[in-house]
N, C-alpha and C. Protein backbone atom coordinates (compact mmCIF):
# COMPACT_ATOMS: atom_id res chain seq x y z
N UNK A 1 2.16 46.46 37.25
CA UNK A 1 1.23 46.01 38.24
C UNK A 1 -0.14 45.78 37.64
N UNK A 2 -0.52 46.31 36.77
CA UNK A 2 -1.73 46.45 36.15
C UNK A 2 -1.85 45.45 35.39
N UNK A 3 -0.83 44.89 34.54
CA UNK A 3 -0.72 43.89 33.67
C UNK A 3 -0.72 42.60 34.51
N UNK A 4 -0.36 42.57 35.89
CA UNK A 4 -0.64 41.63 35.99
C UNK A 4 -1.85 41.56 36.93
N UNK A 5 -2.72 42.37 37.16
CA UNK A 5 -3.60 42.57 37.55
C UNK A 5 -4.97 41.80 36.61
N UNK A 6 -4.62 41.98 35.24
CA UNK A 6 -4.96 41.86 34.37
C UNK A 6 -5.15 40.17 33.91
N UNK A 7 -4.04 40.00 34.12
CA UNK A 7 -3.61 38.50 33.48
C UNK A 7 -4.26 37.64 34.55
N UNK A 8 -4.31 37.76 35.60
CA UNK A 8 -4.87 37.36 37.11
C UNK A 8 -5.74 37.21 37.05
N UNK A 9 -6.82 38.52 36.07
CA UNK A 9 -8.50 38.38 36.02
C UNK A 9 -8.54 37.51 34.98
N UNK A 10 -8.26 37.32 33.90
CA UNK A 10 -8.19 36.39 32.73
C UNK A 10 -8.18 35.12 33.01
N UNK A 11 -7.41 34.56 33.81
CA UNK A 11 -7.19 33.42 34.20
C UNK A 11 -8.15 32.94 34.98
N UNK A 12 -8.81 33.68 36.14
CA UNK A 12 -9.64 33.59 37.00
C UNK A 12 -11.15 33.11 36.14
N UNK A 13 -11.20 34.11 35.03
CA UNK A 13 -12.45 33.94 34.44
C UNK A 13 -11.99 32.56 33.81
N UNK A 14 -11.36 31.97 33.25
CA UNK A 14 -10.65 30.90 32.23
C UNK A 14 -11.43 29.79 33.36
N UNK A 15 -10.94 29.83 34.06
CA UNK A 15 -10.71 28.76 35.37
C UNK A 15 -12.70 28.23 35.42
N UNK A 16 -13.07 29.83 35.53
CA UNK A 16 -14.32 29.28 36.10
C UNK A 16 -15.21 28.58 34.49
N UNK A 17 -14.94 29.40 33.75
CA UNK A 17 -15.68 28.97 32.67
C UNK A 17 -15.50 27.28 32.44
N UNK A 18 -14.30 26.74 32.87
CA UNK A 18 -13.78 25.39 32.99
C UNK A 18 -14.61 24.84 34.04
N UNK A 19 -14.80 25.32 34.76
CA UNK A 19 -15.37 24.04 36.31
C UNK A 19 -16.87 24.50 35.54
N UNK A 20 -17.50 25.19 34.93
CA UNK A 20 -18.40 25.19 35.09
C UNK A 20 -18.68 24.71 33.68
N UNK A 21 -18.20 24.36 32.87
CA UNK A 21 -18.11 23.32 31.41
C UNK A 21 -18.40 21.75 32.13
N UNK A 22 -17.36 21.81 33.22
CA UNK A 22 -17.20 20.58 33.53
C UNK A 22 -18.73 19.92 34.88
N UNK A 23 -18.82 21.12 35.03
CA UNK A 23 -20.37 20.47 36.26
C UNK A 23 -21.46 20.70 35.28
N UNK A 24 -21.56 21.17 34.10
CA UNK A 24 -22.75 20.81 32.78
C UNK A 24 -22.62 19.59 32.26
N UNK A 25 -21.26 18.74 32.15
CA UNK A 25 -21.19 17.74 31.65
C UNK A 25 -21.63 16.42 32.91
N UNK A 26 -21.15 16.56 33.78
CA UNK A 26 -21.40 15.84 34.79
C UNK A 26 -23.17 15.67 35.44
N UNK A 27 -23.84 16.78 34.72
CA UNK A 27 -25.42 17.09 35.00
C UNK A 27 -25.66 16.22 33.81
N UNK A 28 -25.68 16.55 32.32
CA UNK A 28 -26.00 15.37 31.63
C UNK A 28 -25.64 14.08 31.51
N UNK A 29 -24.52 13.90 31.87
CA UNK A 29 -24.08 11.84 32.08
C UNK A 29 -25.24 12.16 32.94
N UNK A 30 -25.47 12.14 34.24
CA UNK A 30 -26.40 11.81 35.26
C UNK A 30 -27.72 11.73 34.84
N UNK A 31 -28.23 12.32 33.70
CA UNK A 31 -29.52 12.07 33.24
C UNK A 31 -30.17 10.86 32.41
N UNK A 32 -28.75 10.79 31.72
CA UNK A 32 -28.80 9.36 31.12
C UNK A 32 -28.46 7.92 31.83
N UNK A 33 -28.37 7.98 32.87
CA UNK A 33 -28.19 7.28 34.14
C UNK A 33 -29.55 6.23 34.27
N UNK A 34 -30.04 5.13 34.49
CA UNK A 34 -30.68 4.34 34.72
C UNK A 34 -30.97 5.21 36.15
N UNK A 35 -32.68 4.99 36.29
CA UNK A 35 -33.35 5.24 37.65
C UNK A 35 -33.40 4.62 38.74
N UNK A 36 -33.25 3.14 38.30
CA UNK A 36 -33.82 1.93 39.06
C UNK A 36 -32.93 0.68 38.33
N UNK A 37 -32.43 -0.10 39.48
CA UNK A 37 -31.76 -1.02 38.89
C UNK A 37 -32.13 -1.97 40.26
N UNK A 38 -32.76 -3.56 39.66
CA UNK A 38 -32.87 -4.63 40.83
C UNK A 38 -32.26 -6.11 40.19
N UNK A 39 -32.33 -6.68 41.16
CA UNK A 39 -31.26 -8.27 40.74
C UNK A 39 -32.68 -9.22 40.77
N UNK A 40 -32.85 -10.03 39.91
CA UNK A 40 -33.78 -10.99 39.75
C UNK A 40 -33.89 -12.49 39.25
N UNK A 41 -34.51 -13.27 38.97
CA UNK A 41 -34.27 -14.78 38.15
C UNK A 41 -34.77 -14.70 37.14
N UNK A 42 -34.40 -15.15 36.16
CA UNK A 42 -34.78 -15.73 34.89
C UNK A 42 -35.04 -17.49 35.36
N UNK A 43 -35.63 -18.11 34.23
CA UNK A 43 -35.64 -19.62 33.90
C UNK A 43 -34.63 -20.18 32.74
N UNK A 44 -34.08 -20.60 33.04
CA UNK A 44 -33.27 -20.93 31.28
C UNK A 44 -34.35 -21.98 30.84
N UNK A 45 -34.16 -22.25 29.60
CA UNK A 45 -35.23 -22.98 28.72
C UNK A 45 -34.25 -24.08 27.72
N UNK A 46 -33.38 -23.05 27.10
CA UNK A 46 -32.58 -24.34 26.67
C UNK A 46 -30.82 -24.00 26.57
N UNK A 47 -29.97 -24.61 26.82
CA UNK A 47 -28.40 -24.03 26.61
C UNK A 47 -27.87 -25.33 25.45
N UNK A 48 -27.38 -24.36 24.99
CA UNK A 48 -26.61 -25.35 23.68
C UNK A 48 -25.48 -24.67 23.40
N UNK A 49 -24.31 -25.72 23.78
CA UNK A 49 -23.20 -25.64 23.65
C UNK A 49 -22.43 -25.09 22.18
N UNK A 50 -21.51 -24.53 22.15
CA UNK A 50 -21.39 -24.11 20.27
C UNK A 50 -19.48 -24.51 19.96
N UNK A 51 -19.13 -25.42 19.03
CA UNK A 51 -17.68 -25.51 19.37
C UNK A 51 -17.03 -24.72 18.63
N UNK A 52 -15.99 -25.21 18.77
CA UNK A 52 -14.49 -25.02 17.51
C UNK A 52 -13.63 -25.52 16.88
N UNK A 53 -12.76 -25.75 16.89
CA UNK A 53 -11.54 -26.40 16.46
C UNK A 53 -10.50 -26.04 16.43
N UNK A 54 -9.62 -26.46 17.25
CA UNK A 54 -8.75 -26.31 17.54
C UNK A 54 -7.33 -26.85 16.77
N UNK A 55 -6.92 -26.29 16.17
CA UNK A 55 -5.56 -27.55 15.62
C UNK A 55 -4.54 -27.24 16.53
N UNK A 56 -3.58 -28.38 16.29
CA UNK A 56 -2.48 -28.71 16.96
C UNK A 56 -1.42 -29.33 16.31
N UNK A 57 -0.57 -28.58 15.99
CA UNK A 57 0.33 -29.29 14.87
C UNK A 57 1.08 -30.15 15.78
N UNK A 58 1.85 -31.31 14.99
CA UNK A 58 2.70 -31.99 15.25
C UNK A 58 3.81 -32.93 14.38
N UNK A 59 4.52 -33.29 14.65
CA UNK A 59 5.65 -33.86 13.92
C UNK A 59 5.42 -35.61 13.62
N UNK A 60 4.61 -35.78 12.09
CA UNK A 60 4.26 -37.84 12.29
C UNK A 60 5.57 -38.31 11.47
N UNK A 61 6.32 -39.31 12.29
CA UNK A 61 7.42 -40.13 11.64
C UNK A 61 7.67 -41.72 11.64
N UNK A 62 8.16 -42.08 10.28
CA UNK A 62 8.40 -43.52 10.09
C UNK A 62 9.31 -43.61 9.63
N UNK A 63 9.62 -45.12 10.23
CA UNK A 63 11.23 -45.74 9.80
C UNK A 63 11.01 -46.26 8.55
N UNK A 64 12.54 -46.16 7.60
CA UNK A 64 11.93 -47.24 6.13
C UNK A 64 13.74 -47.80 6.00
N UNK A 65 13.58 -49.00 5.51
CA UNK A 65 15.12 -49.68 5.28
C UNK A 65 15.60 -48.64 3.82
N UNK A 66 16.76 -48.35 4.20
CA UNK A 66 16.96 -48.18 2.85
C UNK A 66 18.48 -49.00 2.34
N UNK A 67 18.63 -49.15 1.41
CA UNK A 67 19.45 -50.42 0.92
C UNK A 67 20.83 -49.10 -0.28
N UNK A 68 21.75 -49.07 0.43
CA UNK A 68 22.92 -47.84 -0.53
C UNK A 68 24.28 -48.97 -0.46
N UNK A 69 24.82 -48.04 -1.70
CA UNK A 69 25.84 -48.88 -2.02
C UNK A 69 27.14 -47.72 -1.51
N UNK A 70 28.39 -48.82 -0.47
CA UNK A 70 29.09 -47.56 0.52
C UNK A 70 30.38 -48.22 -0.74
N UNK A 71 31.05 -47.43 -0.83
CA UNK A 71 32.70 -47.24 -1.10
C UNK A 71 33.57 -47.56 0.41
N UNK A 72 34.24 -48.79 0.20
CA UNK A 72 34.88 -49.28 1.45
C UNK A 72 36.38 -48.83 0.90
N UNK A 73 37.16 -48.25 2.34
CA UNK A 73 37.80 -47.70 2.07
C UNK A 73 39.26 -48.96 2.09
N UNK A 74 40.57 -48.68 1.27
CA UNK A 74 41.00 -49.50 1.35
C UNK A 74 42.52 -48.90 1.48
N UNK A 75 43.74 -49.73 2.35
CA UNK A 75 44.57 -49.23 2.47
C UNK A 75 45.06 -49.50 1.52
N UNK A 76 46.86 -48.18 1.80
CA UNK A 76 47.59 -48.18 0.22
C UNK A 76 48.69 -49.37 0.85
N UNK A 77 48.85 -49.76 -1.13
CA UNK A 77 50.00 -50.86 -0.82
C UNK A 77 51.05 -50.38 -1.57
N UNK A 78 52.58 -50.64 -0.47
CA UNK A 78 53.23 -49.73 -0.89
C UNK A 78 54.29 -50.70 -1.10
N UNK A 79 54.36 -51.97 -1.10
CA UNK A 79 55.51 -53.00 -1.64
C UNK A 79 55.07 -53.13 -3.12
N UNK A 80 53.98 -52.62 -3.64
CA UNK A 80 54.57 -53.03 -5.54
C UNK A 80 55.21 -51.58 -5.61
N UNK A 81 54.75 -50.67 -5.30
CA UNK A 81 55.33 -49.66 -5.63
C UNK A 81 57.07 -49.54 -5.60
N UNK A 82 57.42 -50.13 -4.41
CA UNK A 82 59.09 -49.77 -3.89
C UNK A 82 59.19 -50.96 -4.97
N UNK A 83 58.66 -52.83 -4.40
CA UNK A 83 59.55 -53.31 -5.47
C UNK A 83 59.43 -53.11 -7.27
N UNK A 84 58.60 -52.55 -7.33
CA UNK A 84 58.66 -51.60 -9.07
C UNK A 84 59.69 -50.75 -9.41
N UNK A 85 59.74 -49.99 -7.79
CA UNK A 85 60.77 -48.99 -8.14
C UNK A 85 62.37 -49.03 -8.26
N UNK A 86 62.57 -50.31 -7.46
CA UNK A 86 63.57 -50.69 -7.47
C UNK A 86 64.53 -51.67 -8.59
N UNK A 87 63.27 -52.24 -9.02
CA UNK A 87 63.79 -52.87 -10.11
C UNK A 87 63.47 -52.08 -11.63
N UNK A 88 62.90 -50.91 -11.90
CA UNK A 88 62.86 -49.81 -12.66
C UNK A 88 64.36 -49.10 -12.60
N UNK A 89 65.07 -49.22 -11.00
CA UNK A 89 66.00 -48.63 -11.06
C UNK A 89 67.30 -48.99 -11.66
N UNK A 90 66.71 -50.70 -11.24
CA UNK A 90 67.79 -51.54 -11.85
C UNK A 90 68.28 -51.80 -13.62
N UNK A 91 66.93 -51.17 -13.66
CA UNK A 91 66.69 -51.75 -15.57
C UNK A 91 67.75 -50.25 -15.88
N UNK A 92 67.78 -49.30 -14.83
CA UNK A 92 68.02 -47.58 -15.40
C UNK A 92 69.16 -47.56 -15.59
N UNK A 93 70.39 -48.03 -15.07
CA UNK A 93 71.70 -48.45 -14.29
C UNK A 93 72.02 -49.02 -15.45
N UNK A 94 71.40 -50.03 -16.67
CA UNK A 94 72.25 -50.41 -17.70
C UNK A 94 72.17 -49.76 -18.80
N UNK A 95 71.35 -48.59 -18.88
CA UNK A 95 71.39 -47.78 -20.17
C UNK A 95 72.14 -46.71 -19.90
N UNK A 96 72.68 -46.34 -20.72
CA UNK A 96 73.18 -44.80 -21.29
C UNK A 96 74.97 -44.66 -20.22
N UNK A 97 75.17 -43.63 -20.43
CA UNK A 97 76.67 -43.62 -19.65
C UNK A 97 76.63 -41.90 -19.30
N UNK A 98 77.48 -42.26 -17.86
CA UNK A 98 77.40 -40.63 -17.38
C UNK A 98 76.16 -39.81 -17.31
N UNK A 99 75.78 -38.52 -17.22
CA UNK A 99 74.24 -37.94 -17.10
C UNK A 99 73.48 -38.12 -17.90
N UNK A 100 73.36 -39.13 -18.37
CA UNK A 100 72.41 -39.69 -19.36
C UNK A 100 71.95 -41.00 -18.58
N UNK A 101 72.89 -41.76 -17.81
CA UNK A 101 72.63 -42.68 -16.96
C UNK A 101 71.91 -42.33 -15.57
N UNK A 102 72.09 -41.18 -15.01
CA UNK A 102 71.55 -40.90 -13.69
C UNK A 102 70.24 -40.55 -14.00
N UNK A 103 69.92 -39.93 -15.38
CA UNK A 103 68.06 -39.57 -15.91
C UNK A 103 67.32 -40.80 -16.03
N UNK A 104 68.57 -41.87 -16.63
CA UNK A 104 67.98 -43.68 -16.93
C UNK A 104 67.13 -43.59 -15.67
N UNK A 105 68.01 -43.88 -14.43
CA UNK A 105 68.05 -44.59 -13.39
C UNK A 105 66.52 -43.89 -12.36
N UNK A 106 66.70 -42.30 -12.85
CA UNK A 106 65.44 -41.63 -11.92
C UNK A 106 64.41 -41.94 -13.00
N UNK A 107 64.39 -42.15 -14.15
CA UNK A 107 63.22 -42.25 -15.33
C UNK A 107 62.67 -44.21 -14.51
N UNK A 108 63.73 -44.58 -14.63
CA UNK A 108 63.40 -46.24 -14.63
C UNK A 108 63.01 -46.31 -13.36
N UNK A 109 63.38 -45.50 -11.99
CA UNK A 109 63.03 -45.54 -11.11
C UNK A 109 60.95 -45.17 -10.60
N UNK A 110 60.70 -44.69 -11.46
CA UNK A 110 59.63 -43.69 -11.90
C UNK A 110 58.51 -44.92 -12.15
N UNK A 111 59.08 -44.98 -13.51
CA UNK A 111 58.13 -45.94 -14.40
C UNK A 111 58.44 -47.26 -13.71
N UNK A 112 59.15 -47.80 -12.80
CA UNK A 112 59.11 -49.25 -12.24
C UNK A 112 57.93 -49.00 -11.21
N UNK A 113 57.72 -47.64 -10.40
CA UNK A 113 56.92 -47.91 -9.49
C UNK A 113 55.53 -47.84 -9.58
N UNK A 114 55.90 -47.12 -10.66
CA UNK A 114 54.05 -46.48 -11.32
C UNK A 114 53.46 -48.13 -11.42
N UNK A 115 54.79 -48.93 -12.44
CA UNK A 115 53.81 -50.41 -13.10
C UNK A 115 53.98 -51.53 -12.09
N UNK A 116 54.38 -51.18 -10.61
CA UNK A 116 54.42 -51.95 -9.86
C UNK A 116 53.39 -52.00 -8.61
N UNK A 117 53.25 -50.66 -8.42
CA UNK A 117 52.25 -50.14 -8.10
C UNK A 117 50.72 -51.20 -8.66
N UNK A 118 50.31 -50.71 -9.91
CA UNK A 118 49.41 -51.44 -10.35
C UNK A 118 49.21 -52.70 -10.90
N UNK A 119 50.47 -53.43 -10.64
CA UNK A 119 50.74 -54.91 -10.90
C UNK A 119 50.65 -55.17 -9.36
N UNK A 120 50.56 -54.94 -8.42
CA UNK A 120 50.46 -55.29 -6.83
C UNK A 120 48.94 -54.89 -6.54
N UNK A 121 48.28 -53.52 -7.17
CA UNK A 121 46.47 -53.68 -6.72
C UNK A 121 46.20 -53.28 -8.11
N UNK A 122 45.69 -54.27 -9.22
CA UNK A 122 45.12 -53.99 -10.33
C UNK A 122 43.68 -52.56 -10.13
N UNK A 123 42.97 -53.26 -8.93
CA UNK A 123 41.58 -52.49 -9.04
C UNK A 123 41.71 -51.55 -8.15
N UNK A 124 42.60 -50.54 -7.68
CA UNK A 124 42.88 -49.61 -7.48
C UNK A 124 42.07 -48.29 -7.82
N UNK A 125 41.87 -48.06 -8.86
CA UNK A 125 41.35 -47.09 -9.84
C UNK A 125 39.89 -47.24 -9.43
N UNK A 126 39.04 -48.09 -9.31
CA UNK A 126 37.97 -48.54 -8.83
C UNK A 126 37.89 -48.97 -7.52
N UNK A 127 37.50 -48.54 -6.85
CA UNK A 127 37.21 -48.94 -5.27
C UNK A 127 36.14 -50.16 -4.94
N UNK A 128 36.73 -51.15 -3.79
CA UNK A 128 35.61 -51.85 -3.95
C UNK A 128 34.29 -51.68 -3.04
N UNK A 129 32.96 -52.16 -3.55
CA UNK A 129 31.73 -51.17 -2.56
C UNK A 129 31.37 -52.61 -1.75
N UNK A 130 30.34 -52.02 -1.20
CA UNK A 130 29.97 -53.00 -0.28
C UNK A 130 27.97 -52.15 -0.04
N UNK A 131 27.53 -53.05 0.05
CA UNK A 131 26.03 -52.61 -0.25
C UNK A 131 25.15 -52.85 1.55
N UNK A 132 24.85 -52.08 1.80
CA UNK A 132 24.44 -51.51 3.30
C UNK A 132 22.97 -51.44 3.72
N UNK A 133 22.43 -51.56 4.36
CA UNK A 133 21.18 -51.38 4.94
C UNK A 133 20.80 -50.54 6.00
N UNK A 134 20.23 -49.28 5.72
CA UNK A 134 20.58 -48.84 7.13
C UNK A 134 18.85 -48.00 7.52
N UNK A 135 18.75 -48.10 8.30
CA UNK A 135 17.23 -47.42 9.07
C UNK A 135 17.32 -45.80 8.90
N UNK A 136 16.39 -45.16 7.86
CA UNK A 136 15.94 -43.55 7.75
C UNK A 136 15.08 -43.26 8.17
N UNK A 137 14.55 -42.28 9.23
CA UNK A 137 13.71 -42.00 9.45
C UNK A 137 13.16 -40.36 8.95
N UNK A 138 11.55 -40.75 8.61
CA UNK A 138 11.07 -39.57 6.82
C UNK A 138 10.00 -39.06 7.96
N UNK A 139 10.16 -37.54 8.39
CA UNK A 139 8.96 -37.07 9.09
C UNK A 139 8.19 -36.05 8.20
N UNK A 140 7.21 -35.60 8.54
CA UNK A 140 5.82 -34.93 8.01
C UNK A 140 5.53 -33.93 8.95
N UNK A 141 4.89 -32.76 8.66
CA UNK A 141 3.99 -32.34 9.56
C UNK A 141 2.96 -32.69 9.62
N UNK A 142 1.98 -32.93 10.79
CA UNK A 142 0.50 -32.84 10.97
C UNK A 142 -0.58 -31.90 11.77
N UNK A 143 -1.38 -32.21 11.54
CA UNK A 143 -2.53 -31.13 12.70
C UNK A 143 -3.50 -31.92 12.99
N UNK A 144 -3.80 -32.24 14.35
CA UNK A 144 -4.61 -32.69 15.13
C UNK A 144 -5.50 -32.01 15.42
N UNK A 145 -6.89 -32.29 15.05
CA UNK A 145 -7.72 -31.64 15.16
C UNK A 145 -8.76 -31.78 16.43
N UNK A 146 -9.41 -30.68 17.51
CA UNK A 146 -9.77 -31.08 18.69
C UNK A 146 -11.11 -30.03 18.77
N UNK A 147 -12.00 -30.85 19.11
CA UNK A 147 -12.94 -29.58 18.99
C UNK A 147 -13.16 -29.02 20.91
N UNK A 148 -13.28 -28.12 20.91
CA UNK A 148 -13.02 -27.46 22.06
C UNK A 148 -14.60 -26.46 22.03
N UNK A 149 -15.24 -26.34 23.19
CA UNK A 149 -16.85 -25.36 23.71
C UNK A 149 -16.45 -23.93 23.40
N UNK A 150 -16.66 -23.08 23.10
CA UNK A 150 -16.24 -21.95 22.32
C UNK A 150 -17.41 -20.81 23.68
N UNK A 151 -18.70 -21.41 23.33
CA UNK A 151 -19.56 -20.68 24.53
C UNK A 151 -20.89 -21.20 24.16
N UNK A 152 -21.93 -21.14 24.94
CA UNK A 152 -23.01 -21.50 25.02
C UNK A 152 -24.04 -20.49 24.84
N UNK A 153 -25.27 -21.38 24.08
CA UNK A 153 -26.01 -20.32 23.23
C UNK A 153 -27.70 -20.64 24.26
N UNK A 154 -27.90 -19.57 24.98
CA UNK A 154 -28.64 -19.86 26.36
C UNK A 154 -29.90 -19.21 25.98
N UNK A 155 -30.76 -19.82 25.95
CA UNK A 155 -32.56 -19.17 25.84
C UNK A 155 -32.99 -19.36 27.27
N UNK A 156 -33.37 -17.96 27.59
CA UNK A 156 -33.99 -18.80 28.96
C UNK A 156 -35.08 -17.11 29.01
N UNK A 157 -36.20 -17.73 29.52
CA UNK A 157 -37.55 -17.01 30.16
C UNK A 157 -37.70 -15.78 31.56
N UNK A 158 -37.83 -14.72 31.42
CA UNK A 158 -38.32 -13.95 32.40
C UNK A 158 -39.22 -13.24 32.03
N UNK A 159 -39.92 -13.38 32.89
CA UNK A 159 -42.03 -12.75 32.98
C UNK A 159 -42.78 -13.26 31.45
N UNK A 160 -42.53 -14.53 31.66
CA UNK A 160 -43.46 -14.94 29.92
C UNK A 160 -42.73 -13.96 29.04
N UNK A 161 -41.50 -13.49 28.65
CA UNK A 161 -41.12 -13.67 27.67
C UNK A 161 -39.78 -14.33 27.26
N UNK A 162 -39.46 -14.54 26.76
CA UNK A 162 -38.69 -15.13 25.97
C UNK A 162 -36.77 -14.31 25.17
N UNK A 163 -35.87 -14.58 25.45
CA UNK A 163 -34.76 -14.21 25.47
C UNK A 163 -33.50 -14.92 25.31
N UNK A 164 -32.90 -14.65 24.33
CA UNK A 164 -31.48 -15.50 24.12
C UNK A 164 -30.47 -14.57 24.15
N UNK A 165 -28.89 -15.18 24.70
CA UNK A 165 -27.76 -15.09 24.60
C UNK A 165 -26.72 -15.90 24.86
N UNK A 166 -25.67 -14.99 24.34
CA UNK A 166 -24.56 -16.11 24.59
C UNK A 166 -23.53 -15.69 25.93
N UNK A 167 -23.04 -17.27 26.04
CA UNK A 167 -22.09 -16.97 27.76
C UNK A 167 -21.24 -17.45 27.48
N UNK A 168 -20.32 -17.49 28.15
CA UNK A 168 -18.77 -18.06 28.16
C UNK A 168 -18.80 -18.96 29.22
N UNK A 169 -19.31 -19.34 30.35
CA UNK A 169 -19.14 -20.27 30.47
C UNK A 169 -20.42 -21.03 31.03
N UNK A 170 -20.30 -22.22 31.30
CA UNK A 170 -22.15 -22.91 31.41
C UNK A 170 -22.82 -22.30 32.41
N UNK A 171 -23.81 -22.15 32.20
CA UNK A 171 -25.10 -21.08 32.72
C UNK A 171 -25.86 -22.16 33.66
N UNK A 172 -25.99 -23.52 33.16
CA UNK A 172 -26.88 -24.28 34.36
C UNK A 172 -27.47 -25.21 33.74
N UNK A 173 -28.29 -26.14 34.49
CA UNK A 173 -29.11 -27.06 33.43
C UNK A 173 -30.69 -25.96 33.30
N UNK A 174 -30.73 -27.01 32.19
CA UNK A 174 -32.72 -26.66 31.92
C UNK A 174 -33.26 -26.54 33.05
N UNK A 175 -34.20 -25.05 33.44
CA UNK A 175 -34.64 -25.40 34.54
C UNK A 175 -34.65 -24.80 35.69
N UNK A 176 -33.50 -24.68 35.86
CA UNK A 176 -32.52 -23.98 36.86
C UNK A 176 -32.14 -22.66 37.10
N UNK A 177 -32.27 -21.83 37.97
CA UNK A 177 -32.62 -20.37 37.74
C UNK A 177 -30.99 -19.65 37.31
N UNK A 178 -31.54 -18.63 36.76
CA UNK A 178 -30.41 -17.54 36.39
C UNK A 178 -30.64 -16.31 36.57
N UNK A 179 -29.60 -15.81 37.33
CA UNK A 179 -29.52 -14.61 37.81
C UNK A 179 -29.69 -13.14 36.37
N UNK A 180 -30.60 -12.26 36.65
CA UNK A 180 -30.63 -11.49 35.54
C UNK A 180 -30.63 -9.52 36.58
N UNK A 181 -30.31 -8.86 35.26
CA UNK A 181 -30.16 -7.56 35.96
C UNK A 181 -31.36 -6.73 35.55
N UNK A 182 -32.35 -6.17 36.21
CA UNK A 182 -33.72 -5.45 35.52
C UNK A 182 -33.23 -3.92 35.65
N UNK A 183 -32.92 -3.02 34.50
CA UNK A 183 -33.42 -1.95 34.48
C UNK A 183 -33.97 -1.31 33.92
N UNK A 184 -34.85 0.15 35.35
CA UNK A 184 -35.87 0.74 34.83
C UNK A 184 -36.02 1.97 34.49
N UNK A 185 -36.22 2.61 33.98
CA UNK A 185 -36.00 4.57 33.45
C UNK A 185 -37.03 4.95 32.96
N UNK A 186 -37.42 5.96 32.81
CA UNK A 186 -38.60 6.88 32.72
C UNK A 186 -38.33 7.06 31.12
N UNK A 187 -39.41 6.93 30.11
CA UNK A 187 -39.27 6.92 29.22
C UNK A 187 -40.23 8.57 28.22
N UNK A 188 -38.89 9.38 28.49
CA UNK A 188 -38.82 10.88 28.03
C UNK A 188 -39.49 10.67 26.66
């Protein structure tokens, strides 16, 4: 019972030493507090705009002919081949006797079609081309450059003196009043 009698007072004191940390801090912000605060006009005198630049990329493209040489494709021809082969077979049929004749006949059969083959399309081996024209189009990147008001660099007058800053957005013409904030404090 005592112990927690104990722990009860501890805490109690904890607690206050806290609120009362915290209403010392709340007494000094308040001192540093402005006394007097009123809304008033200025004159502006001069505003000058200040830019930037902005880029903007983009994609620049042109067409150009270009002139290539195509490989045209060509079908196969298959009558020198058979009649090669056939008359290879024929040449096979008068040599040799028995299995010496049936090797003639697949040998002669062979070699008739191979040289018939290329006695029916000599230029085979070489394809013929054909030369083409056709439209490429070659792109680039670019950046467009844009100058864009960044903020305005504002001199303007309250009570004969003299004062500049900058704004974000236009403040007014020459001339023309501007709203300003006056504050006043006792100077400790």
């Amino acid at each position: 019972m005592q112990k927690s009698m104990l722990v009860m007072f501890i805490m109690a004191l904890l607690s206050g030493a806290a609120q009362a940390d915290r209403d010392w801090d709340d007494d000094s912000h308040k001192r540093h507090q402005p006394k007097w605060q009123q809304r008033d006009f200025a004159v502006i005198r001069s505003v000058q705009p200040r830019y930037e630049s902005i880029g903007q990329p983009r994609q620049e493209c042109r067409s150009e002919w270009v002139t290539e040489t195509v490989a045209q494709p060509t079908s196969p021809n298959y009558g020198g081949a058979i009649i090669g082969g056939a008359a290879g077979g024929a040449i096979g049929t008068q040599v040799g006797k028995g299995r010496g004749r049936n090797v003639a006949i697949v040998a002669g059969t062979l070699i008739g079609a191979v040289i018939g083959n290329h006695v029916a399309d000599p230029y085979r081996g070489t394809a013929p081309t054909n030369t083409v024209n056709r439209e490429v189009q070659r792109c680039h990147p670019v950046n467009d450059y844009r100058q864009q008001v960044r903020d305005y660099l504002v001199a303007y007058e309250y009570r004969s003196q003299m004062y500049t800053t900058t704004m974000l957005r236009y403040p007014g013409d020459v001339g023309s009043r501007l709203p300003v904030r006056v504050l006043v404090e006792l100077d400790d």
